[in-house]
Protein backbone atom coordinates (compact mmCIF):
# COMPACT_ATOMS: atom_id res chain seq x y z
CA UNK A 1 8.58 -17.97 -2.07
CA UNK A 2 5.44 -18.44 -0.42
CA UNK A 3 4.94 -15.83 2.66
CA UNK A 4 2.63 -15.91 5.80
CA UNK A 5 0.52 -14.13 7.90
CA UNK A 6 2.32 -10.43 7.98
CA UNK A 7 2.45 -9.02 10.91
CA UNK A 8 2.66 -5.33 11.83
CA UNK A 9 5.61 -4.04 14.05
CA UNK A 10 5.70 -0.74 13.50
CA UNK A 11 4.03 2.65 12.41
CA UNK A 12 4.67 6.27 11.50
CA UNK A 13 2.85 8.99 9.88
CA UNK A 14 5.55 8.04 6.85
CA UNK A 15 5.62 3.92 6.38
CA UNK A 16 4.62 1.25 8.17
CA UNK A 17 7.14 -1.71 8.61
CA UNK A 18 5.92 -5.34 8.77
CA UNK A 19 7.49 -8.54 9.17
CA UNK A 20 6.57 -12.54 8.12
CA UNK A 21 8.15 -16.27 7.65
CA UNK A 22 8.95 -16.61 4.43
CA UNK A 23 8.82 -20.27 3.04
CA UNK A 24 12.61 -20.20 0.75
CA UNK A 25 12.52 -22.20 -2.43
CA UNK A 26 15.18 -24.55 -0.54
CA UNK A 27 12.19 -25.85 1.51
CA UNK A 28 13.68 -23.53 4.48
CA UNK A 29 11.86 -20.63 6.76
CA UNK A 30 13.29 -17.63 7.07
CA UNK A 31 11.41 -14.54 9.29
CA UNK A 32 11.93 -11.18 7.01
CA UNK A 33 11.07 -7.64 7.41
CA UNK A 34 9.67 -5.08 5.14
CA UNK A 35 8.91 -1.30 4.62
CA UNK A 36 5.07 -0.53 3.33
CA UNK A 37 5.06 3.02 2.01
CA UNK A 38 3.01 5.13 -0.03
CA UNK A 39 3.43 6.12 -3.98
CA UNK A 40 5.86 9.12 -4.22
CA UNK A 41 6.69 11.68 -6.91
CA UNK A 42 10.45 13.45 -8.11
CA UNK A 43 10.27 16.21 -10.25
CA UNK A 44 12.76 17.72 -12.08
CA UNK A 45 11.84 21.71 -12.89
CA UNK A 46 13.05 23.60 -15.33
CA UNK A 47 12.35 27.77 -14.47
CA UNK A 48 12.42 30.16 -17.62
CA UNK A 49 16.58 30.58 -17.57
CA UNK A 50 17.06 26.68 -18.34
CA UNK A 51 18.08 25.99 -14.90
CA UNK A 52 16.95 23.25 -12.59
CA UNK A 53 15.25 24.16 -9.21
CA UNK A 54 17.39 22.12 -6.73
CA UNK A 55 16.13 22.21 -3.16
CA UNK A 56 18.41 22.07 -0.05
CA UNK A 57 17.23 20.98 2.90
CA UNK A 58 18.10 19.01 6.15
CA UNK A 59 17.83 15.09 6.12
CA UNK A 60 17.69 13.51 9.60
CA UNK A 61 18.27 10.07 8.67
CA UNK A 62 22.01 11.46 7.14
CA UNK A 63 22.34 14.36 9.56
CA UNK A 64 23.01 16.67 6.74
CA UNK A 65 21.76 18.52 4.01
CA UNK A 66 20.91 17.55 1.07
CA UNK A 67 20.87 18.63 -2.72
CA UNK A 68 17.76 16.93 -4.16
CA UNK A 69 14.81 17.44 -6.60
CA UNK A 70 11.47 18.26 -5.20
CA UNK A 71 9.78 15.29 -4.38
CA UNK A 72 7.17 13.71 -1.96
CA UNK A 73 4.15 11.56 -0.98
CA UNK A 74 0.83 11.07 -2.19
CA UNK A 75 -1.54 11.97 -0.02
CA UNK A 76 -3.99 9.02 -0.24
CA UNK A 77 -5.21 6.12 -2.57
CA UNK A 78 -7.04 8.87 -4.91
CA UNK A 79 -4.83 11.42 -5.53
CA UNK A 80 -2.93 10.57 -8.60
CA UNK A 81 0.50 11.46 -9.20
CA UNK A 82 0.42 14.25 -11.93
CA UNK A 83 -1.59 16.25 -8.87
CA UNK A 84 0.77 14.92 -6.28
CA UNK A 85 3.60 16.61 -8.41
CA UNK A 86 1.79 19.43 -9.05
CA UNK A 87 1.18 19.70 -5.32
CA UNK A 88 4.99 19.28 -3.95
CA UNK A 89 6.09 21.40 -6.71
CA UNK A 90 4.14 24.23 -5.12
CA UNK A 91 4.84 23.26 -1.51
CA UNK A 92 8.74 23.18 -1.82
CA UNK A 93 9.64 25.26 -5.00
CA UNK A 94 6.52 28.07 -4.87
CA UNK A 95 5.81 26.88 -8.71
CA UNK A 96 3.56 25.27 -10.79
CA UNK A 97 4.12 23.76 -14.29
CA UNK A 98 2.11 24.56 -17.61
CA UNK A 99 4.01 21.50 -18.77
CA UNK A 100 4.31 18.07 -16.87
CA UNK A 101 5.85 15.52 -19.06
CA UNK A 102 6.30 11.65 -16.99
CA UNK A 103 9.54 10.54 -17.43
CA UNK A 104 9.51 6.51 -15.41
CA UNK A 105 8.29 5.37 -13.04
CA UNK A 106 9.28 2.21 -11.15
CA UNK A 107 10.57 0.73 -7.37
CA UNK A 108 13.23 2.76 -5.29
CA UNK A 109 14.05 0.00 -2.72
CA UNK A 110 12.57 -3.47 -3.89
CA UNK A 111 14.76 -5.15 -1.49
CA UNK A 112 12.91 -3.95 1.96
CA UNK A 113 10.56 -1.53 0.40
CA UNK A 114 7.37 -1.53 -1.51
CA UNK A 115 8.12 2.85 -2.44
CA UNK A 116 7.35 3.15 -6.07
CA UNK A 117 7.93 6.58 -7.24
CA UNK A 118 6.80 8.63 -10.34
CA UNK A 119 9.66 11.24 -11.68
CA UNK A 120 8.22 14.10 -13.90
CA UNK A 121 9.90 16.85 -15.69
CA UNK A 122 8.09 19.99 -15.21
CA UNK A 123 8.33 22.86 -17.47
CA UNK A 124 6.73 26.22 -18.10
CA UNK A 125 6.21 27.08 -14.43
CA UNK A 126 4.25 29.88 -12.90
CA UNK A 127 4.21 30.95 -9.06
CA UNK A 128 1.78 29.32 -7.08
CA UNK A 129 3.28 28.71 -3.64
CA UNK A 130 1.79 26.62 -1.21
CA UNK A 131 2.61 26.39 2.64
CA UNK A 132 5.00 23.50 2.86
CA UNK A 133 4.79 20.82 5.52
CA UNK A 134 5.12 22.27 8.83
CA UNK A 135 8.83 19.89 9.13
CA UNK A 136 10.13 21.45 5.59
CA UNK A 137 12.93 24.04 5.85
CA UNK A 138 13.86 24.36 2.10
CA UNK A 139 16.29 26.57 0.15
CA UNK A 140 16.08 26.72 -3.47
CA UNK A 141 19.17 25.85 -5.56
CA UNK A 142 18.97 26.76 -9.31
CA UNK A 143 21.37 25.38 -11.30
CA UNK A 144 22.24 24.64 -15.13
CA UNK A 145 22.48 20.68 -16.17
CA UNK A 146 25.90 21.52 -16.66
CA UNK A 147 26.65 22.73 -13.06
CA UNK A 148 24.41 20.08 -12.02
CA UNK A 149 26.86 17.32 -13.73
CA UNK A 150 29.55 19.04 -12.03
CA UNK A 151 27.72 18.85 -8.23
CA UNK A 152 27.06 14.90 -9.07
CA UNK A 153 30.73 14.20 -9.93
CA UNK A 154 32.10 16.23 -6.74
CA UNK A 155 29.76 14.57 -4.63
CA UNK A 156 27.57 17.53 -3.74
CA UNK A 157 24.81 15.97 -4.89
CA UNK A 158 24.12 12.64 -3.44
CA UNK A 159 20.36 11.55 -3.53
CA UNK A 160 20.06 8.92 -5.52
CA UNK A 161 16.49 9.87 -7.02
CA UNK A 162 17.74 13.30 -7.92
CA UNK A 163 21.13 12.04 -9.90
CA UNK A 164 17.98 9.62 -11.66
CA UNK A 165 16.52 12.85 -12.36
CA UNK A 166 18.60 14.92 -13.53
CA UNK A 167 19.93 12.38 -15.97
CA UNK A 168 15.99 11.10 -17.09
CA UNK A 169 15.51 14.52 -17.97
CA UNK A 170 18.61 16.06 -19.63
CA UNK A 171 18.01 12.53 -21.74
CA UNK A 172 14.56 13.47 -22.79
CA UNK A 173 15.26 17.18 -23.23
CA UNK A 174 17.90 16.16 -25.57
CA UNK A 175 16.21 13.58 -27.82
CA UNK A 176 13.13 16.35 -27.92
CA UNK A 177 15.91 18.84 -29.66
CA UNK A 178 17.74 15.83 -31.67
């Protein structure tokens, strides 16, 4: 597919959104939209009882809240993502980790969306809290992998990056201990 000219249509502080003709491989032009946004981080903490550090807060896009891993954007071109971890791990948990272990990498919404997040397990942590962003309103959540399974099956947990998470990590943790 052969595209031309984007065009910008829209802009946040979060994404920009940007559309173009698109030449099909059936010799056909189609005009499609797509979502330019920066690198983000997940990561999956484990505190000093074994648990997972869930975080509950308020989505607006879902009108709810929602169970999810700490997670977030890099900052610019330069920061790279073992600091950006490092740095939303402070701002929404109050920890740090001795340990930071990447677990994948790859696209979240390839379809409309150029996102391509970094997911980390983080172990070892310390307190080092950092003021979250002003908009943040978080609760922590421990929880065991086991009660974590059990919040994925009853639908409690419903983020998609978090259930990739959860399940990254218990699958390294496990083949560390095999």
């Amino acid at each position: 597919m052969k595209k031309n000219n984007p065009s910008l249509a829209y802009q946040c502080k979060i994404f920009d959104v940007w559309e173009e003709e698109v030449d099909l491989p059936n010799g056909k032009t189609t005009r499609q939209s797509w979502i330019k946004h920066n690198h983000t981080v997940a990561i999956v903490a484990i505190n000093d009882k074994n648990e997972l550090i869930l975080i509950k807060q308020y989505r607006i896009a879902v009108k709810k809240h929602i169970l999810e891993i700490p997670a977030g954007s890099l900052d610019n071109l330069e920061e790279s993502p073992d600091v950006c971890a490092q740095r939303e791990l402070a701002e929404e948990t109050g920890f740090r980790a001795k340990i930071l272990v990447k677990l994948f990498e790859g696209y979240l919404l390839p379809g409309y969306c150029n996102e391509y997040m970094y997911f980390f397990l983080a172990r070892d942590l310390f307190s080092a809290p950092l003021t979250p962003d002003e908009d943040e309103f978080i609760e922590i959540m421990p929880a065991s992998f086991s009660h974590a399974r059990d919040l994925i099956k009853n639908g409690e947990i419903i983020d998609a990056k978090t259930v990739l998470g959860i399940l990254l990590a218990e699958s390294y943790l496990q083949q560390k201990t095999a």
